[in-house]
N, C-alpha and C. Protein backbone atom coordinates (compact mmCIF):
# COMPACT_ATOMS: atom_id res chain seq x y z
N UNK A 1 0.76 86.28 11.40
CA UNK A 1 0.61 86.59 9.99
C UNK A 1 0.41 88.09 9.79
N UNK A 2 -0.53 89.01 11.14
CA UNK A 2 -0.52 90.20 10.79
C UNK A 2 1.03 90.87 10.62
N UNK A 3 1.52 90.27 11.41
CA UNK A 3 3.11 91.60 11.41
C UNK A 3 3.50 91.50 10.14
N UNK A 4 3.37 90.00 9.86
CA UNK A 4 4.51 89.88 8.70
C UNK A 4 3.60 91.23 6.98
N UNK A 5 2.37 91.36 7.38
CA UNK A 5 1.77 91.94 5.79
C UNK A 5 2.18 93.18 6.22
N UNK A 6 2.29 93.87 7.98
CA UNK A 6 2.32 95.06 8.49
C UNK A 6 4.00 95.33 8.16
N UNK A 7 5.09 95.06 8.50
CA UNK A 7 6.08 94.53 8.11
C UNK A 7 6.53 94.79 6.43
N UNK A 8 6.12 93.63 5.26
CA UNK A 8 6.03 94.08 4.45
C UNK A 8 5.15 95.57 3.93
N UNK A 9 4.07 95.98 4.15
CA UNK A 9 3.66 97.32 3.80
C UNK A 9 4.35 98.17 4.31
N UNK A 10 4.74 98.23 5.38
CA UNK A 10 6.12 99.43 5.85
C UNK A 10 7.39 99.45 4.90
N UNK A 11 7.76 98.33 4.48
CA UNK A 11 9.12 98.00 3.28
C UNK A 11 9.01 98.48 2.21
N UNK A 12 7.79 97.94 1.72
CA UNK A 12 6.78 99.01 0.64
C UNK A 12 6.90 100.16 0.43
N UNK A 13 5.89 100.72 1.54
CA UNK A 13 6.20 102.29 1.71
C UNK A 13 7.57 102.76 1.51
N UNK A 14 8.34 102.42 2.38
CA UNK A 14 9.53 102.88 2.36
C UNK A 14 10.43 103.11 0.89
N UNK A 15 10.11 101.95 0.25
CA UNK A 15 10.53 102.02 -1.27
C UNK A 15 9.66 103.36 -2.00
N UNK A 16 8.79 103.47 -1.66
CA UNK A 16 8.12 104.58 -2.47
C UNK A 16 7.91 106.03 -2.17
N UNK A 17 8.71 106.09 -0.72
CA UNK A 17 8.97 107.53 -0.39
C UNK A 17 10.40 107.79 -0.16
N UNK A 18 11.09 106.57 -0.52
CA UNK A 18 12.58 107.26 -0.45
C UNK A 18 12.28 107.35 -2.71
N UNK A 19 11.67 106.84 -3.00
CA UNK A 19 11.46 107.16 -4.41
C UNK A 19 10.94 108.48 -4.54
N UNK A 20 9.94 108.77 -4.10
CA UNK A 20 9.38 110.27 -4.00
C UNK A 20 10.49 111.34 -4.03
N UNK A 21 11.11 111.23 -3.17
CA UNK A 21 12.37 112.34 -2.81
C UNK A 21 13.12 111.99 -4.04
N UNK A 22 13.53 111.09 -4.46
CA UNK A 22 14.05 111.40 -5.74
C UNK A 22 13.89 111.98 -6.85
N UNK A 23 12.01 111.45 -6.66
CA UNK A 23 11.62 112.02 -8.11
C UNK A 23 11.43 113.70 -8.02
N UNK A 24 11.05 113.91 -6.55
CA UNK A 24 11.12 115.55 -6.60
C UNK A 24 12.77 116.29 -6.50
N UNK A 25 13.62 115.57 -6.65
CA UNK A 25 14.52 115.94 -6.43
C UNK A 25 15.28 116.41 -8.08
N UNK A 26 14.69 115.40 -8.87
CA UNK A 26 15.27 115.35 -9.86
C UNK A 26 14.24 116.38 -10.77
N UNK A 27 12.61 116.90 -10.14
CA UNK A 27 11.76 118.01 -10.53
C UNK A 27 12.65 118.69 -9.75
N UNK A 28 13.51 119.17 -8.94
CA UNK A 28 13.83 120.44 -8.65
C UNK A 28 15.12 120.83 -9.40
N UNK A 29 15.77 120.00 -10.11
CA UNK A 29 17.00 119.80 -10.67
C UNK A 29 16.86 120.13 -12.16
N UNK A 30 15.29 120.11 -12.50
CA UNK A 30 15.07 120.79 -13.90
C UNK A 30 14.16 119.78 -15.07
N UNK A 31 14.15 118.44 -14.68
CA UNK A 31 13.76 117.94 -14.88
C UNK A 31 11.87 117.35 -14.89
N UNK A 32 11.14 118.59 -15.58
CA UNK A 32 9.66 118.85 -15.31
C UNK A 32 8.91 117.56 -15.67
N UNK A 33 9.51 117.17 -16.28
CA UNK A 33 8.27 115.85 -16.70
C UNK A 33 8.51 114.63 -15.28
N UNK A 34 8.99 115.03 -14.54
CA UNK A 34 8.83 114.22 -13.19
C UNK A 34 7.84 114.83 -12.51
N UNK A 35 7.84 116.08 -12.68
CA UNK A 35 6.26 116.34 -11.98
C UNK A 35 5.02 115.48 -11.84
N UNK A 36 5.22 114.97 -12.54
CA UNK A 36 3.58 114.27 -12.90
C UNK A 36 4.36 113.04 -12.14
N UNK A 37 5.17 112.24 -12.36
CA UNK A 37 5.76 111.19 -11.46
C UNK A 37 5.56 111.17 -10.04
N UNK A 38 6.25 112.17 -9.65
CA UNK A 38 6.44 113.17 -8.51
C UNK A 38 4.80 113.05 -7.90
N UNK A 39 3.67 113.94 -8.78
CA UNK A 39 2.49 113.81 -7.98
C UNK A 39 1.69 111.95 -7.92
N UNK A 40 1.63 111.51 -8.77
CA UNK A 40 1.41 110.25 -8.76
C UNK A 40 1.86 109.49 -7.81
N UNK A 41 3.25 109.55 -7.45
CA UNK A 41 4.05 108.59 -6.79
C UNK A 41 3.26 109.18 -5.08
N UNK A 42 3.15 110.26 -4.84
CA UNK A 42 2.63 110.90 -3.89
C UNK A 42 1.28 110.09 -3.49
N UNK A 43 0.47 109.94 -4.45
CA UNK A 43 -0.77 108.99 -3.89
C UNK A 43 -0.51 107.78 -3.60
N UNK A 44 0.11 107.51 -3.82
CA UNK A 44 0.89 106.20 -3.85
C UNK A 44 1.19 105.47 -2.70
N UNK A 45 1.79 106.83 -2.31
CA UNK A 45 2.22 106.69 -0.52
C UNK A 45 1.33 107.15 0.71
N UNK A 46 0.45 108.02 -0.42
CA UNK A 46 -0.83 108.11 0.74
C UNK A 46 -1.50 107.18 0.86
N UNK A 47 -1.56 106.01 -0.17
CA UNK A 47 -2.53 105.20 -0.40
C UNK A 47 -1.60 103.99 0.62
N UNK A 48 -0.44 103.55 0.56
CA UNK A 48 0.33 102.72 1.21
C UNK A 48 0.50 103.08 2.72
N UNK A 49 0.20 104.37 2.99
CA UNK A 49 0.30 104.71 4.80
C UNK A 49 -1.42 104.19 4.95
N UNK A 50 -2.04 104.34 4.10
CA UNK A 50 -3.39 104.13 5.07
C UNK A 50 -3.59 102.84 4.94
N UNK A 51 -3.06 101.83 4.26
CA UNK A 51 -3.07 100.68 4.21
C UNK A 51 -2.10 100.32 5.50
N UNK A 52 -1.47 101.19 5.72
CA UNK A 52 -0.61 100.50 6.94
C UNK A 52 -1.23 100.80 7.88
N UNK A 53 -1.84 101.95 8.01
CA UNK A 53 -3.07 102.34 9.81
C UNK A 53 -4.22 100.90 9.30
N UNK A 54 -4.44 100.76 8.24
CA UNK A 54 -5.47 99.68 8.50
C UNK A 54 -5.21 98.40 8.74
N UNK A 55 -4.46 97.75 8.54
CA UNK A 55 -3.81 96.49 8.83
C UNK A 55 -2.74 96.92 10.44
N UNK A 56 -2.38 98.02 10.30
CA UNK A 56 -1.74 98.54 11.82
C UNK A 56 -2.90 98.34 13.11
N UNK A 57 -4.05 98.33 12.47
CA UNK A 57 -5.41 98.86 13.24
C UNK A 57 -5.55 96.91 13.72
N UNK A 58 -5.60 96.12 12.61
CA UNK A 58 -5.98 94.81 12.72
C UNK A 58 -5.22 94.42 14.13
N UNK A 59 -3.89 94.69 13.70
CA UNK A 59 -2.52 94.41 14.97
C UNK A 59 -3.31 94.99 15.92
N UNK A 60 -3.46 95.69 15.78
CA UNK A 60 -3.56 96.40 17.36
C UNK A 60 -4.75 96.10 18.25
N UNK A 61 -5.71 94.97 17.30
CA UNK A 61 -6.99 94.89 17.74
C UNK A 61 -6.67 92.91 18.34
N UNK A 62 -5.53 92.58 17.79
CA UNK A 62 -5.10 91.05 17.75
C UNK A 62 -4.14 91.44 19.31
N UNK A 63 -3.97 92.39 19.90
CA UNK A 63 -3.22 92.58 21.10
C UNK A 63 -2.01 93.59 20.67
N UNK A 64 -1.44 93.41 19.47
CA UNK A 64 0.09 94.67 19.40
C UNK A 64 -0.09 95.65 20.15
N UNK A 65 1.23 96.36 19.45
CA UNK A 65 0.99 97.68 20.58
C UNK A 65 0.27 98.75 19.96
N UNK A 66 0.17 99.99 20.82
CA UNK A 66 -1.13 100.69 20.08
C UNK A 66 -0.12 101.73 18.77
N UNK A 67 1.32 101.37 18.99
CA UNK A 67 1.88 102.65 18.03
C UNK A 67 1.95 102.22 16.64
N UNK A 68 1.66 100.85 16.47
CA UNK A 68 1.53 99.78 15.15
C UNK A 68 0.13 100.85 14.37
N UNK A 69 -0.70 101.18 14.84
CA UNK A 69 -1.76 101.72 14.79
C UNK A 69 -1.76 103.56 14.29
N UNK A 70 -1.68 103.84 15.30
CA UNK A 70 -1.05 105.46 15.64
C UNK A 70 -0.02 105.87 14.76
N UNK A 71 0.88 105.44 14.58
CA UNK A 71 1.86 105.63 13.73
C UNK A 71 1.85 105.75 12.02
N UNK A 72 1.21 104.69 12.03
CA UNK A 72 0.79 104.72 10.26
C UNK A 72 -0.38 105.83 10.44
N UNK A 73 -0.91 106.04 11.33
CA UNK A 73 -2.31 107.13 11.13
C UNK A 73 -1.39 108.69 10.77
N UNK A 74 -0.52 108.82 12.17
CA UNK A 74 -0.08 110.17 11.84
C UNK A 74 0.42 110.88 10.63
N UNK A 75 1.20 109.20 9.89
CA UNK A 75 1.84 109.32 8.73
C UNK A 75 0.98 109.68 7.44
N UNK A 76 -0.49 108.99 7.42
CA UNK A 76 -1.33 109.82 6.93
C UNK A 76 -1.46 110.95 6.77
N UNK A 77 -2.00 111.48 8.24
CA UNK A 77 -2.10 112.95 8.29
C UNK A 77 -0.57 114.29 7.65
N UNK A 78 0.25 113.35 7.56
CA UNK A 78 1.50 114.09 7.30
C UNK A 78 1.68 114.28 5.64
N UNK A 79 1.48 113.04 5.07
CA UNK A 79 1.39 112.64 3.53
C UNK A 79 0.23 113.35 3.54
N UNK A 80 -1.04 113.89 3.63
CA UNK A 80 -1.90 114.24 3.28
C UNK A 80 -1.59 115.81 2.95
N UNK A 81 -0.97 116.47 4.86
CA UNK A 81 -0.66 117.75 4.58
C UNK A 81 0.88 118.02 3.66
N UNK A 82 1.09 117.35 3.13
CA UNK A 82 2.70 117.06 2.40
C UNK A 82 1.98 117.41 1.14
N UNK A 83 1.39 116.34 0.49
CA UNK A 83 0.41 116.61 -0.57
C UNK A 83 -0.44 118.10 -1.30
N UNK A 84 -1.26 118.42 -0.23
CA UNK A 84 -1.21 120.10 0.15
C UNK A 84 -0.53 120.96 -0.32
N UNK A 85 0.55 120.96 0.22
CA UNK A 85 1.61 121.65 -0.04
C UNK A 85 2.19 122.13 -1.03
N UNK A 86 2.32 120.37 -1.83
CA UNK A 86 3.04 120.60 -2.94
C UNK A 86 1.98 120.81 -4.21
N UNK A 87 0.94 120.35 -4.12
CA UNK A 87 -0.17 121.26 -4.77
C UNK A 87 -0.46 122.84 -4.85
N UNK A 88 -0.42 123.50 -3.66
CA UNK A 88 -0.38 124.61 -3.51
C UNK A 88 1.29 125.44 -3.96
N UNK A 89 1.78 124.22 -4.19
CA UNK A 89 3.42 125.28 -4.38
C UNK A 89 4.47 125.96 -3.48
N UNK A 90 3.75 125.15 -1.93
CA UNK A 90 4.67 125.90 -1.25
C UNK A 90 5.88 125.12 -0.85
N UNK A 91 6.96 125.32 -1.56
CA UNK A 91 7.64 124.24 -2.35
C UNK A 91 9.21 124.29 -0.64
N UNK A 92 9.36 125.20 0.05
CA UNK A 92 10.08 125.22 1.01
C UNK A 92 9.71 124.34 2.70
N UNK A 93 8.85 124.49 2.69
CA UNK A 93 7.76 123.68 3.23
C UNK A 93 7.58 122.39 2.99
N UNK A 94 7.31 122.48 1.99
CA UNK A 94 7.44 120.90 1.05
C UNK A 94 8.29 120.10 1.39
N UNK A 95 9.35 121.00 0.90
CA UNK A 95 10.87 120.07 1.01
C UNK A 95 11.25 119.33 2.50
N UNK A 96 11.29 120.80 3.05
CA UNK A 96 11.14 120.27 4.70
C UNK A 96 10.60 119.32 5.34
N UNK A 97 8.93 119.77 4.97
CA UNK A 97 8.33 118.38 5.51
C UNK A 97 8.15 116.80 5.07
N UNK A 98 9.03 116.96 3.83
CA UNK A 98 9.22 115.82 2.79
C UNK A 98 10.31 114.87 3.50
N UNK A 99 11.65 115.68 4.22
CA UNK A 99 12.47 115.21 4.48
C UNK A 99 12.36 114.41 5.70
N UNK A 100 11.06 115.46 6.51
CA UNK A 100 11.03 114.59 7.74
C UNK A 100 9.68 113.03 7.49
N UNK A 101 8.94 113.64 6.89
CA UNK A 101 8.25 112.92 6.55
C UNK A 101 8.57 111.27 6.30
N UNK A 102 9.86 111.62 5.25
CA UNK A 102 10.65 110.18 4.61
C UNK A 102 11.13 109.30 6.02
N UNK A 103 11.72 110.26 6.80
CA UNK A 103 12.76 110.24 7.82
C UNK A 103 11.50 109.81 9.10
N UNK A 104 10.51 109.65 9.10
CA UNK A 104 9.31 108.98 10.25
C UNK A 104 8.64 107.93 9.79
N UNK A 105 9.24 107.71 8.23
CA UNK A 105 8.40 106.58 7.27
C UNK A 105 9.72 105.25 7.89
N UNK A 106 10.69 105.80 7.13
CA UNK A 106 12.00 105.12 7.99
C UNK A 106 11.99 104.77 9.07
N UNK A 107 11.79 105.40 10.19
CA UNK A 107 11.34 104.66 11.37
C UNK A 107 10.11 103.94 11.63
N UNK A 108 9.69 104.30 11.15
CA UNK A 108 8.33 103.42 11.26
C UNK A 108 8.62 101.74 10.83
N UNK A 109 9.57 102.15 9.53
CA UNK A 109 9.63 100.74 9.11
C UNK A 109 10.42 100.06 10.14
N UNK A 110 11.74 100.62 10.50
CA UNK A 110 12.49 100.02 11.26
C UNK A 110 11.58 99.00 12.55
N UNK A 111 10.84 100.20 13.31
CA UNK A 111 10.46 99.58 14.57
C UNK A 111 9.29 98.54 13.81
N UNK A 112 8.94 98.68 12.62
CA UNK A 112 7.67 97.15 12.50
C UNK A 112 8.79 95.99 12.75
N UNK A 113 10.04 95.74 11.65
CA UNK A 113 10.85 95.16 11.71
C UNK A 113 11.71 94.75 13.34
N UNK A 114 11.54 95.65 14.01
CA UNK A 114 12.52 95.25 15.29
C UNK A 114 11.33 94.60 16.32
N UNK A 115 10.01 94.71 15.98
CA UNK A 115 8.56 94.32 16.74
C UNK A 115 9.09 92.91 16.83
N UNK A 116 9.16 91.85 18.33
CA UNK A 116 9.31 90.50 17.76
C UNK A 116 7.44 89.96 17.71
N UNK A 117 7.42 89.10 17.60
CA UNK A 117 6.38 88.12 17.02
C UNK A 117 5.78 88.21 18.81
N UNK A 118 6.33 88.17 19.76
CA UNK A 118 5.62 87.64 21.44
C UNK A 118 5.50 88.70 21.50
N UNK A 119 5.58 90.17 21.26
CA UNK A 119 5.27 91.01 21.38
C UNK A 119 4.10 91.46 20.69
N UNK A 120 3.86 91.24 19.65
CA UNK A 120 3.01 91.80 18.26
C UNK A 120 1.40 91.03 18.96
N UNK A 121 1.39 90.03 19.74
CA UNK A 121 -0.02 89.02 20.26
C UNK A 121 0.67 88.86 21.63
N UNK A 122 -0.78 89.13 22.38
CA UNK A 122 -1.11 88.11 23.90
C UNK A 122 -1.40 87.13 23.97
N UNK A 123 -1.34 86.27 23.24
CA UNK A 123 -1.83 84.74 23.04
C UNK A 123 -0.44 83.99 24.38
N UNK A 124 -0.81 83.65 25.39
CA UNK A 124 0.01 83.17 26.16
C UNK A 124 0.37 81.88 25.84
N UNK A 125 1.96 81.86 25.77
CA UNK A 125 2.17 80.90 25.20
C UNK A 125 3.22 80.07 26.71
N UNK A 126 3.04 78.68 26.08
CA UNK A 126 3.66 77.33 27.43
C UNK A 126 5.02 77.72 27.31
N UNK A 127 5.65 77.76 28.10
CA UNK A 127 7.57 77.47 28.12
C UNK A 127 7.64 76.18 28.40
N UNK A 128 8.76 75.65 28.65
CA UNK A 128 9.35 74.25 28.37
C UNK A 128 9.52 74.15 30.18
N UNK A 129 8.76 73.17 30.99
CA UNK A 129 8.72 72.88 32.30
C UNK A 129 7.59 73.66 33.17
N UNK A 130 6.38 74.14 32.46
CA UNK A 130 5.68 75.14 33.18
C UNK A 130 4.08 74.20 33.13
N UNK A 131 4.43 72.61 33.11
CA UNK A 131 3.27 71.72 33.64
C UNK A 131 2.72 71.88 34.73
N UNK A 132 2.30 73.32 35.62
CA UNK A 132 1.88 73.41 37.08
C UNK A 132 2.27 74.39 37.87
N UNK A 133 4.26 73.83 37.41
CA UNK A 133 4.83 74.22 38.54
C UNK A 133 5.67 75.76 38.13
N UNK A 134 5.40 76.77 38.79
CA UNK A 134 5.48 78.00 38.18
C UNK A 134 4.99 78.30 37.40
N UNK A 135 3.63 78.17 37.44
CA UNK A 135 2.80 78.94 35.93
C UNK A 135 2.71 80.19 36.30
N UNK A 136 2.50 81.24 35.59
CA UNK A 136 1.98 82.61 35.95
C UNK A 136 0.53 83.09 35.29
N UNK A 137 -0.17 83.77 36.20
CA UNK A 137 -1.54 84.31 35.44
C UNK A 137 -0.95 85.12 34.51
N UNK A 138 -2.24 84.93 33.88
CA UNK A 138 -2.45 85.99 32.09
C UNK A 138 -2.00 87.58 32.41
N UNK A 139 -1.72 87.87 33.94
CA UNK A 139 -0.85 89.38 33.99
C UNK A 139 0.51 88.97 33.85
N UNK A 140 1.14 87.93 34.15
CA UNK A 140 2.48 87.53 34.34
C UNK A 140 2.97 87.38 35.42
N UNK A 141 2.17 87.74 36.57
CA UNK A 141 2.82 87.59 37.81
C UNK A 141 2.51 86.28 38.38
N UNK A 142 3.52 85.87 39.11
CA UNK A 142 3.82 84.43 39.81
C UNK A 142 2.79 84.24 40.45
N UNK A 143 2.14 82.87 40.57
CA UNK A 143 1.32 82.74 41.95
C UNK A 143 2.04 82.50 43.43
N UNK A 144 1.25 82.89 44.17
CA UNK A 144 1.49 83.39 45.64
C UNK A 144 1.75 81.53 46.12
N UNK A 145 2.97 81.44 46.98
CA UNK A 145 3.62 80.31 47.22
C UNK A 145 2.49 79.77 48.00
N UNK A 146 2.46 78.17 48.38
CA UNK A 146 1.56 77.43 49.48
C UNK A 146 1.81 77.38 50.47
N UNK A 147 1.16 77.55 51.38
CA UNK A 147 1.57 77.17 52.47
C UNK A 147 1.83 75.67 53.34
N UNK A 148 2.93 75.03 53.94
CA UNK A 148 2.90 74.09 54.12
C UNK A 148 4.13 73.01 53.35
């Protein structure tokens, strides 16, 4: 159940920072009353990355991997200093780090999406004929044959 909310909040995000770039796109195009869009939509996505390190955080505490975690954090730190930026006006900078920014949100989503489900938990699960014979310990490795 975690992937799937981690999953959707990455889809989320993604809708609202490939929106961002528009709306500043269409403030750089002359169009000022997107400004205020533009900054709004900005919390928006700060507020949707830290929702993703926190539910990223849940995953990662249920067994996922640790970049479910890490990943939405950095994206924080990036939307935060992005934010910065465009407060302060340093609008070349901005752009730049806007583009990559979008462009690590995008991946991010991708790899929640390509995460399968046996990956996302260690919950060891039975295969079909493994009543005994070839079980493997909770590392995965085979037990050592009998002798005899």
């Amino acid at each position: 159940m975690q992937l799937k909310q981690v999953r959707i909040l990455s889809t989320v995000l993604l809708a609202f920072a490939v929106g961002q770039a528009g709306l500043g796109s269409g403030y750089l195009d002359g169009g000022r009353w997107l400004l205020i869009a533009h900054a709004t939509n900005a919390f928006v996505v700060l507020v949707l990355a830290i929702l993703s390190a926190v539910f990223g955080f849940a995953l990662r505490r249920s067994g996922g991997p640790s970049w479910i975690f890490y990943f939405p954090l950095a994206l924080v730190a990036v939307a935060g200093a992005q934010m910065a930026l465009g407060f302060t006006g340093v609008r070349s900078v901005h752009v730049f780090l806007g583009v990559l920014l979008v462009s690590a949100i995008t991946m991010f989503c991708s790899y929640c999406w390509r995460l399968r489900p046996d990956e996302a938990a260690t919950t060891p699960v039975a295969t079909e004929g493994s009543c005994g014979v070839g079980h493997h310990d909770s590392a995965g490795a085979a037990p050592e044959p009998h002798a005899g």
